[in-house]
Structures are given as C-alpha cells and as structure tokens.
C-alpha atoms as a PDB file:
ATOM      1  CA  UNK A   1       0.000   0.000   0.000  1.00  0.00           C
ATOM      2  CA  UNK A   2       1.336   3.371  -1.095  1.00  0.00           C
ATOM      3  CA  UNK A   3       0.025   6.782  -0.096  1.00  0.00           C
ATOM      4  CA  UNK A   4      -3.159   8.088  -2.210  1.00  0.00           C
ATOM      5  CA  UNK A   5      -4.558  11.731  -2.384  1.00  0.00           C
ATOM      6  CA  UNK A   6      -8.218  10.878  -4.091  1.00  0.00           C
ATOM      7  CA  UNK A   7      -9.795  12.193  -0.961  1.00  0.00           C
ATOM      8  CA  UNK A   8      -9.932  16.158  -0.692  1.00  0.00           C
ATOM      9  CA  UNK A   9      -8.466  17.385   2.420  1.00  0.00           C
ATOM     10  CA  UNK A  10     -11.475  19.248   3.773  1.00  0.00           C
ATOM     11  CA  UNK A  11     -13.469  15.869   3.351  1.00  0.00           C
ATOM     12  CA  UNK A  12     -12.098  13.805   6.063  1.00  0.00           C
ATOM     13  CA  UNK A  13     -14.722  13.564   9.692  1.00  0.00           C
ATOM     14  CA  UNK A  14     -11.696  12.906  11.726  1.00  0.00           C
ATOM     15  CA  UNK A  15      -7.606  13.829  12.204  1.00  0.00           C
ATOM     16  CA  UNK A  16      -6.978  10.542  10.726  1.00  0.00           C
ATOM     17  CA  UNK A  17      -6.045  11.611   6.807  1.00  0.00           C
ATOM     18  CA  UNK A  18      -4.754   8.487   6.339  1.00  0.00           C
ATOM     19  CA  UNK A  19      -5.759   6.877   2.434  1.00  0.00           C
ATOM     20  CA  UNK A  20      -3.452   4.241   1.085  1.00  0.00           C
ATOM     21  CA  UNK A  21      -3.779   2.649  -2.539  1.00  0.00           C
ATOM     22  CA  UNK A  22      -1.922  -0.785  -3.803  1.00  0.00           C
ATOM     23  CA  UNK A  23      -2.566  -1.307  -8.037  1.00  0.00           C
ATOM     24  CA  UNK A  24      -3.443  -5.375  -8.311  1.00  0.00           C
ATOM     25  CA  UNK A  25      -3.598  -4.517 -12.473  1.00  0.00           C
ATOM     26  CA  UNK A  26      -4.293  -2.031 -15.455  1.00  0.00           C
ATOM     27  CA  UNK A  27      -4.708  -2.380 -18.361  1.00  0.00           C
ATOM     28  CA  UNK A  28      -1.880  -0.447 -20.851  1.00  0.00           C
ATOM     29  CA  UNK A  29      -4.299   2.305 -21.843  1.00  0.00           C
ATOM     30  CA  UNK A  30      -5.312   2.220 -17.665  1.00  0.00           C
ATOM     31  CA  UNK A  31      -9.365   1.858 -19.211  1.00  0.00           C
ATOM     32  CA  UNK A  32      -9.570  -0.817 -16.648  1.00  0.00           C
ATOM     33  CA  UNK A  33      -7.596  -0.525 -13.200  1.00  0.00           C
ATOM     34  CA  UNK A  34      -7.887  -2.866 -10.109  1.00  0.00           C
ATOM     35  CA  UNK A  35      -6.835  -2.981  -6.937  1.00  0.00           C
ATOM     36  CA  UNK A  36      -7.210  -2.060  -2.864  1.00  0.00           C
ATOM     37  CA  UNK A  37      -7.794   0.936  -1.835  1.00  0.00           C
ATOM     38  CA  UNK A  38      -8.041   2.130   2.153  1.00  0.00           C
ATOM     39  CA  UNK A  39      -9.591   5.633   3.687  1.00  0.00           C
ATOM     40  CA  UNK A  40     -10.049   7.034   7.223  1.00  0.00           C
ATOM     41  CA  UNK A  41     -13.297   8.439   7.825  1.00  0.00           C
ATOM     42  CA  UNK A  42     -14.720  10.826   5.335  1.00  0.00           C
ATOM     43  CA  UNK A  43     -17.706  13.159   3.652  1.00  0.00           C
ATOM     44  CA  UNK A  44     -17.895  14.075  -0.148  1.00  0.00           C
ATOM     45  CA  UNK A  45     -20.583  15.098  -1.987  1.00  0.00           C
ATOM     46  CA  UNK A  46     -20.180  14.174  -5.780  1.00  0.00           C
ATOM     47  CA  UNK A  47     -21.961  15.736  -8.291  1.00  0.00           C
ATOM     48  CA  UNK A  48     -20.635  12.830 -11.204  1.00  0.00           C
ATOM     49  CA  UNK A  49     -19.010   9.767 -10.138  1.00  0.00           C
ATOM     50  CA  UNK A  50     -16.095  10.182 -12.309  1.00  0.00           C
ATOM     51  CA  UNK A  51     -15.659   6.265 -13.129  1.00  0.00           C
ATOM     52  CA  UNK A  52     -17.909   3.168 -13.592  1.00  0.00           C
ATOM     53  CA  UNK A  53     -16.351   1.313 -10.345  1.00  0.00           C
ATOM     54  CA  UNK A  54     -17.500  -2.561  -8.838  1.00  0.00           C
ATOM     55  CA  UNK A  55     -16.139  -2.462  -5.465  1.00  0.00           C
ATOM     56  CA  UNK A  56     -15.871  -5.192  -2.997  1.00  0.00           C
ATOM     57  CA  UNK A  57     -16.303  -3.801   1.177  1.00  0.00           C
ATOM     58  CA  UNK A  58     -13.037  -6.237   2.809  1.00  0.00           C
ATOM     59  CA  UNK A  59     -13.592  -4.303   6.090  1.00  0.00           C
ATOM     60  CA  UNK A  60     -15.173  -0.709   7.449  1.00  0.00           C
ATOM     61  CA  UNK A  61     -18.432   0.521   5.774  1.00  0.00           C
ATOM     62  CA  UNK A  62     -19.613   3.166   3.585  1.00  0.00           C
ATOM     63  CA  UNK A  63     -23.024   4.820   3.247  1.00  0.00           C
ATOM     64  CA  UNK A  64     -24.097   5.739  -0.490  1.00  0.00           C
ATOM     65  CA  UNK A  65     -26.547   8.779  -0.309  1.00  0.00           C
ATOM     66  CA  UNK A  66     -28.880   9.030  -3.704  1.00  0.00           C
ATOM     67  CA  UNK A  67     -30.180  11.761  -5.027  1.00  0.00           C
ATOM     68  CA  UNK A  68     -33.823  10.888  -3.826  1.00  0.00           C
ATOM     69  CA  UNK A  69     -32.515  10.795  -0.438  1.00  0.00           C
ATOM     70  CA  UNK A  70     -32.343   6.902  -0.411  1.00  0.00           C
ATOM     71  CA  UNK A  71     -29.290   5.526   1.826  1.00  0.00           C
ATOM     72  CA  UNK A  72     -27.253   1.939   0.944  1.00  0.00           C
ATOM     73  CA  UNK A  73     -24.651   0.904   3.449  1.00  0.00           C
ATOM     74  CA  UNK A  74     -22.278  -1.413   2.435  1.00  0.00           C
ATOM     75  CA  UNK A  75     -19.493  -3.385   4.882  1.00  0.00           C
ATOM     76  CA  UNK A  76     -17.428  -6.361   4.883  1.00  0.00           C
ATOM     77  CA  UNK A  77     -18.117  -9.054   2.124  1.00  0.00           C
ATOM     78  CA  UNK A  78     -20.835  -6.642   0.321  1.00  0.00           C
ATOM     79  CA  UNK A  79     -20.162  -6.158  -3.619  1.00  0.00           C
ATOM     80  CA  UNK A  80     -21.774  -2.622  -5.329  1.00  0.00           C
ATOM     81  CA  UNK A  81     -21.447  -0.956  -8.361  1.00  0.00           C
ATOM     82  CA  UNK A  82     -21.368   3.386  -9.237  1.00  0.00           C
ATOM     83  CA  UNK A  83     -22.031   3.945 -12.924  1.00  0.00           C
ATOM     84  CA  UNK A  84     -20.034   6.923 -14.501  1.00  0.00           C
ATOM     85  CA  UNK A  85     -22.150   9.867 -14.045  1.00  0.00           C
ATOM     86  CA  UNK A  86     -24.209   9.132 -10.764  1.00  0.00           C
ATOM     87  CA  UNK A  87     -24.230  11.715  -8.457  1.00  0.00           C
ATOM     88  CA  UNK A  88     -24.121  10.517  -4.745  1.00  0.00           C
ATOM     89  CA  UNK A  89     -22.819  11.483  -1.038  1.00  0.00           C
ATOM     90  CA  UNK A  90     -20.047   9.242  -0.390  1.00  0.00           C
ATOM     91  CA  UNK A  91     -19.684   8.440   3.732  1.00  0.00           C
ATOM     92  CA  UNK A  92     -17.260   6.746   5.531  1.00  0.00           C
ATOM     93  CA  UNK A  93     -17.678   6.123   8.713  1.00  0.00           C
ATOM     94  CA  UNK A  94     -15.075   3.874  10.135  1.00  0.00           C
ATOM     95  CA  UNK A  95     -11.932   2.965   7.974  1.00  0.00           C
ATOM     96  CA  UNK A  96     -12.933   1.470   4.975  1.00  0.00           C
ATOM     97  CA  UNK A  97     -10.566  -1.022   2.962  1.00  0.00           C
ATOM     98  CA  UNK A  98     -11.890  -2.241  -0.439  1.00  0.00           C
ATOM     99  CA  UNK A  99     -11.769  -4.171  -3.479  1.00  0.00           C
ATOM    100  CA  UNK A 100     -12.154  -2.006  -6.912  1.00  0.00           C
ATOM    101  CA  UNK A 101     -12.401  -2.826 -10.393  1.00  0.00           C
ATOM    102  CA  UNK A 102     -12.824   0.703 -12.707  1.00  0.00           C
ATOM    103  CA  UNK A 103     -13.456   0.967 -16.562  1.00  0.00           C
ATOM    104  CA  UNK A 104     -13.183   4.302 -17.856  1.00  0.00           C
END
C-alpha cells in the first residue's frame, strides 16, 4: 500500500487523513484498473461519479446517499457498483478497505 490523495483534504470527519492505494492490475491504456484501496473516515458530496467502479467492502463501511434521499450501506463481504455519471454522497464512517475494479 502506497500513499493516495483521491480524498480532498477538507473531506475527512476525523484527524486521521490516512488513504493508502496498492494497483493489483491495469490495463496499458489504464481503461480498466484494479486494486485495494483504504480511507479514514470521510464526507464528499459528488456531483458525477467520475468512473464506472465494482467495489468489494473487505472491512469498514460506507453509506451511499442518492439523489432521492435513499441511503445503501455497504461493509465487509458486500459487492456494489457506481455507474459513470451518478451523483451521490459518499460516507465513511469507520476505515474502509476495499476491493475495486474501474473501466473508464
């Protein structure tokens, strides 16, 4: 695991700015990337997912927030996908570790 810096700054709930990446495989052209990826607690409001992304919860949680005000968690062993585009609240609330497969 490596250090990351997807996460704004200003997003993370907690002193804890810890985010750490490790690449499993990408394609040449990176269209497709996969690997683990690992965030302290944090709050961002996106207006378009910027990928299509499959992720994989190993451990921690995350809350999706929907437009329509609908809320998904997900945690340990639960698969979900984000389609390029979707705007959502993205909320981690204890250190999440997971699983991602992207296609640009």
């Amino acid at each position: 695991m490596v250090p990351s810096d997807l996460t704004a700054p200003e997003a993370f709930t907690t002193d804890d700015h810890t985010e750490t990446i490790h690449s499993v495989f990408e394609t040449e052209d990176e269209s497709v990337l996969t690997g683990v990826w690992e965030c302290a607690p944090c709050r961002e409001e996106i207006e378009a997912y910027p990928v299509h992304e499959m992720m994989t919860v190993i451990s921690g949680s995350v809350t999706l927030t929907h437009p329509d005000g609908r809320a998904e968690t997900f945690s340990a062993g639960d698969t979900f996908f984000i389609a390029k585009g979707d705007p959502v609240i993205w909320e981690i609330t204890e250190k999440l570790r997971k699983f991602y497969m992207i296609a640009e």
